[in-house]
Protein backbone atom coordinates (compact mmCIF):
# COMPACT_ATOMS: atom_id res chain seq x y z
CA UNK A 1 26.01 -8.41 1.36
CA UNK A 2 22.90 -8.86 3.59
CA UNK A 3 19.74 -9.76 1.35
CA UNK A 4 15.96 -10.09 3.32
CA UNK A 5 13.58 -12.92 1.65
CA UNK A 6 10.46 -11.87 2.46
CA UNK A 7 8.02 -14.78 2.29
CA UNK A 8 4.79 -12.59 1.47
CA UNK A 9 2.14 -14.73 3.06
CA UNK A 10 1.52 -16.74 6.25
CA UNK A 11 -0.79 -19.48 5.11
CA UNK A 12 -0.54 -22.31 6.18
CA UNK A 13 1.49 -24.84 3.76
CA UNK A 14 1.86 -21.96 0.92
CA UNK A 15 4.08 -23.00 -1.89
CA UNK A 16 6.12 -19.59 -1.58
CA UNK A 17 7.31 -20.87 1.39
CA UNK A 18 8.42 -23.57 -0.27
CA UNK A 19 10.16 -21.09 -2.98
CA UNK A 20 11.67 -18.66 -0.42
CA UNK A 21 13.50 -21.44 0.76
CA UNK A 22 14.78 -22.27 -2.42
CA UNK A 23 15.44 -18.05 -3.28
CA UNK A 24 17.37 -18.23 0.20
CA UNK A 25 19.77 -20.98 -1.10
CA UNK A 26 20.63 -19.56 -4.60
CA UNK A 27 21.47 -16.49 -3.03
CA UNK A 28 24.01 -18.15 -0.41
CA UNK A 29 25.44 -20.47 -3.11
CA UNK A 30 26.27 -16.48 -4.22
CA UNK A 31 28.00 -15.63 -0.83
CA UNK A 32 25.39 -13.64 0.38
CA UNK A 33 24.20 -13.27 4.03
CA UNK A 34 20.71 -13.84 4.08
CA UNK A 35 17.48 -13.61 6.11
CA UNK A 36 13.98 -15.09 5.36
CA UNK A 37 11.44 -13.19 6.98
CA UNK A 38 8.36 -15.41 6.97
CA UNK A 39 4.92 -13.26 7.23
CA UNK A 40 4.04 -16.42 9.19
CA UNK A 41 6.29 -14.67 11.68
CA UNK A 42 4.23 -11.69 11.76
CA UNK A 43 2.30 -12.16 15.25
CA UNK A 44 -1.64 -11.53 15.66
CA UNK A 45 -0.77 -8.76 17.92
CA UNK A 46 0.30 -6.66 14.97
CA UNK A 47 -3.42 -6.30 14.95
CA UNK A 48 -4.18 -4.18 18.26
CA UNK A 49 -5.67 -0.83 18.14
CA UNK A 50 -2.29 0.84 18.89
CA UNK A 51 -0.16 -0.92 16.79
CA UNK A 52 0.83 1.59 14.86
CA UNK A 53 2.26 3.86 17.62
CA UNK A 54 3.05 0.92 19.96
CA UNK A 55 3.85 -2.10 17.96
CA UNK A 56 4.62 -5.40 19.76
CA UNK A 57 8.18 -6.23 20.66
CA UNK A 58 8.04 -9.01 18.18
CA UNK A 59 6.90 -7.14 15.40
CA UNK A 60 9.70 -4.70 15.63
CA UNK A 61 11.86 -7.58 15.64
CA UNK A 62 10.99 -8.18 12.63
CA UNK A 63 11.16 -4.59 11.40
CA UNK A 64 14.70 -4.67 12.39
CA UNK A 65 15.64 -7.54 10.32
CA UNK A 66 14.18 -5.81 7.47
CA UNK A 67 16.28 -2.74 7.89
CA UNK A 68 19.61 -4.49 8.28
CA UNK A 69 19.62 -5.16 4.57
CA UNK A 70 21.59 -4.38 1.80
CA UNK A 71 18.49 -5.79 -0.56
CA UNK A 72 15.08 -7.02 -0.62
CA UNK A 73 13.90 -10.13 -2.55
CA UNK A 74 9.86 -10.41 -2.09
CA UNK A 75 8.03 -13.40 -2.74
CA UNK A 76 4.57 -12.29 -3.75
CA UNK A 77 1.41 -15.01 -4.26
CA UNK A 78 -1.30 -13.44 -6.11
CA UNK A 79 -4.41 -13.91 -3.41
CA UNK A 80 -7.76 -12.37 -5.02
CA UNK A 81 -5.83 -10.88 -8.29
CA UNK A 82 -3.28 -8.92 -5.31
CA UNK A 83 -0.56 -9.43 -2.72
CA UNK A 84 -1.97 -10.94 0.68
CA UNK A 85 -3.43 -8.57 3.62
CA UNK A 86 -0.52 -9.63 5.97
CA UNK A 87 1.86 -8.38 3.54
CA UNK A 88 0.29 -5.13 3.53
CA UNK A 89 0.52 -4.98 7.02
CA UNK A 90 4.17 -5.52 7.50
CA UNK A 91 4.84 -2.59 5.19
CA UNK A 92 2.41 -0.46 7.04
CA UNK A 93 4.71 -1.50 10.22
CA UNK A 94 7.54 0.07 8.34
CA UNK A 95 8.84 2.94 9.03
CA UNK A 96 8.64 6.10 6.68
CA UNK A 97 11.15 6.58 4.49
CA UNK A 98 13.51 4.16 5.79
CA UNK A 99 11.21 1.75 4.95
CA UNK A 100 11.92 1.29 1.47
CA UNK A 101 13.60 4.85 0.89
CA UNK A 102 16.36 4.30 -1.58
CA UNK A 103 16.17 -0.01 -0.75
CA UNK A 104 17.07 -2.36 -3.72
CA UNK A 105 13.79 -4.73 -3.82
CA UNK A 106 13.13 -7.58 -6.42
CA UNK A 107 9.64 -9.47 -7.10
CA UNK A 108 9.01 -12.81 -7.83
CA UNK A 109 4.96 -13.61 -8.25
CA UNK A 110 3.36 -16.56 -7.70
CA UNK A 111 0.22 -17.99 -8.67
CA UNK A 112 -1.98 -20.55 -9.59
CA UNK A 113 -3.37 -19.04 -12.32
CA UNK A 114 -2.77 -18.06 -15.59
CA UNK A 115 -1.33 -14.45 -14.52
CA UNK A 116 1.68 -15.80 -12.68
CA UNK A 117 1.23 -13.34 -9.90
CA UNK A 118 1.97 -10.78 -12.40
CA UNK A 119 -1.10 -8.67 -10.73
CA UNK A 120 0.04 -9.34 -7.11
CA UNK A 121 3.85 -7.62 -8.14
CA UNK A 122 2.55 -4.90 -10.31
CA UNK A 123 0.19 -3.70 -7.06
CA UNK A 124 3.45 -4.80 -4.46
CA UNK A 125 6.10 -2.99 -6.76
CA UNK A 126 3.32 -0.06 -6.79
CA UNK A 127 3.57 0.53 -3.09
CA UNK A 128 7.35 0.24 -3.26
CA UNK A 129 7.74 2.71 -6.00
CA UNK A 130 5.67 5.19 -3.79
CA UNK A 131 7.80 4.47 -1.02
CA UNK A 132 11.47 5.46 -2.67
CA UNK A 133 12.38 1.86 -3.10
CA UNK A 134 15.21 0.99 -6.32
CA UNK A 135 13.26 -1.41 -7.83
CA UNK A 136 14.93 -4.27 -9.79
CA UNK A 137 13.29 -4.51 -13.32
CA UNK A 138 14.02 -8.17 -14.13
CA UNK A 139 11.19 -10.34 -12.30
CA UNK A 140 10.00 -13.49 -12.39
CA UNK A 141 6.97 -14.99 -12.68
CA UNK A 142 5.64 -18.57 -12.03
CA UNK A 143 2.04 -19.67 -12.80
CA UNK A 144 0.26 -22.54 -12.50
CA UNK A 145 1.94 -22.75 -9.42
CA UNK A 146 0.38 -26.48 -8.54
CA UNK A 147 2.41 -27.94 -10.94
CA UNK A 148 5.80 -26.35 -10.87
CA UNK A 149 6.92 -27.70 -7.68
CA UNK A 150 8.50 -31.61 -7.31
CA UNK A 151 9.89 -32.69 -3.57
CA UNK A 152 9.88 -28.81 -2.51
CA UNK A 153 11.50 -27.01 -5.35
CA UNK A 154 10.66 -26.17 -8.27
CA UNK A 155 10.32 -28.59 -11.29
CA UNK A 156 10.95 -26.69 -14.45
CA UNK A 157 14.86 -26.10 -15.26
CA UNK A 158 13.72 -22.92 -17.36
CA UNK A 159 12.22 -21.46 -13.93
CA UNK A 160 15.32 -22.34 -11.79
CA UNK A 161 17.42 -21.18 -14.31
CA UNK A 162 15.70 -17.58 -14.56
CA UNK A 163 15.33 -17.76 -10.63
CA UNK A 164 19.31 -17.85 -10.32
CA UNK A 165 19.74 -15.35 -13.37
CA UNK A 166 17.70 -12.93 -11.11
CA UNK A 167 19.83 -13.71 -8.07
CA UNK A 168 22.74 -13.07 -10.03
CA UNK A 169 21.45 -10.11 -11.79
CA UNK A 170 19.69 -8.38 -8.31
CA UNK A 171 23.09 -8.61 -6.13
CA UNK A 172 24.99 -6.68 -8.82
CA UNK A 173 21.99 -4.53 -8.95
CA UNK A 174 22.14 -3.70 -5.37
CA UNK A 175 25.81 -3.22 -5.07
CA UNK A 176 25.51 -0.82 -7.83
CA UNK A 177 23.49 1.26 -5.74
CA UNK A 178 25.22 1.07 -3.15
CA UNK A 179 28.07 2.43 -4.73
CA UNK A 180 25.56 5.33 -6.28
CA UNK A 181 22.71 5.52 -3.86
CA UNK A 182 21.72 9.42 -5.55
């Protein structure tokens, strides 16, 4: 099974980074292939006046990763009670409907404040709803975001623990629509 970690954000020393890379391993200690797509990885030309009709080569790179999988895991920091600009972006860069059309996607939120990125998923999962996506229904939160993370992973067994029940939970998900994509 091929599952995309999409690292929502590409600021500079962001703690989802830091958490993609720890989503990334739980899923391969699972046997699946996986991909983290870093919006750090997005390139400034994605901005150009044409982008839309003529997107840079390295931006359909990346939209080409995105399609090759089986599932989506997005890690979503809550920037100005949302998801960040450059995540919007990228989805705009998708294309329509095989985007998200009929695409298992999960949400983790992130956040420093007391909503745990529970704003930033509800407006992500919004778009992804619109766009046909299978959206998993068990996410997972993590507030306070400062203080959950020791040497690069996160701190709190109870977080890790739900973080891997996810994992476990999303890659039955997705092969159970595979199996039934109607």
């Amino acid at each position: 099974m091929h599952i995309v970690v999409v690292c929502g954000t590409n600021r500079k020393g962001a703690l989802s980074r830091q958490l993609a890379t720890e989503v990334v391993e739980s899923y391969r200690r699972r046997d699946a292939h996986v991909d983290l797509l870093d919006m750090a990885e997005l390139p400034v030309s994605a901005l150009h006046e044409d982008a839309y009709k003529e997107p840079a080569a390295e931006v359909t790179a990346l939209v080409e990763r995105f399609l090759k999988s089986d599932g989506v895991v997005f890690i979503v920091p809550e920037y100005n009670g949302s998801y960040p600009g450059v995540l919007k972006l990228f989805t705009d860069m998708l294309p329509y409907p095989e985007g998200f059309d009929s695409r298992p996607c999960a949400f983790i939120g992130l956040a420093a404040g007391q909503f745990h990125g529970l704003r930033a998923v509800e407006h992500y999962q919004g778009v992804a709803g619109y766009r046909n996506a299978h959206v998993y229904p068990r996410r997972l939160f993590i507030g306070n975001s400062y203080s959950q993370f020791v040497d690069g992973k996160l701190g709190d067994d109870e977080l890790t623990k739900r973080l891997h029940g996810q994992a476990e939970g999303f890659l039955k998900f997705v092969e159970a629509v595979k199996a039934d994509p109607a």
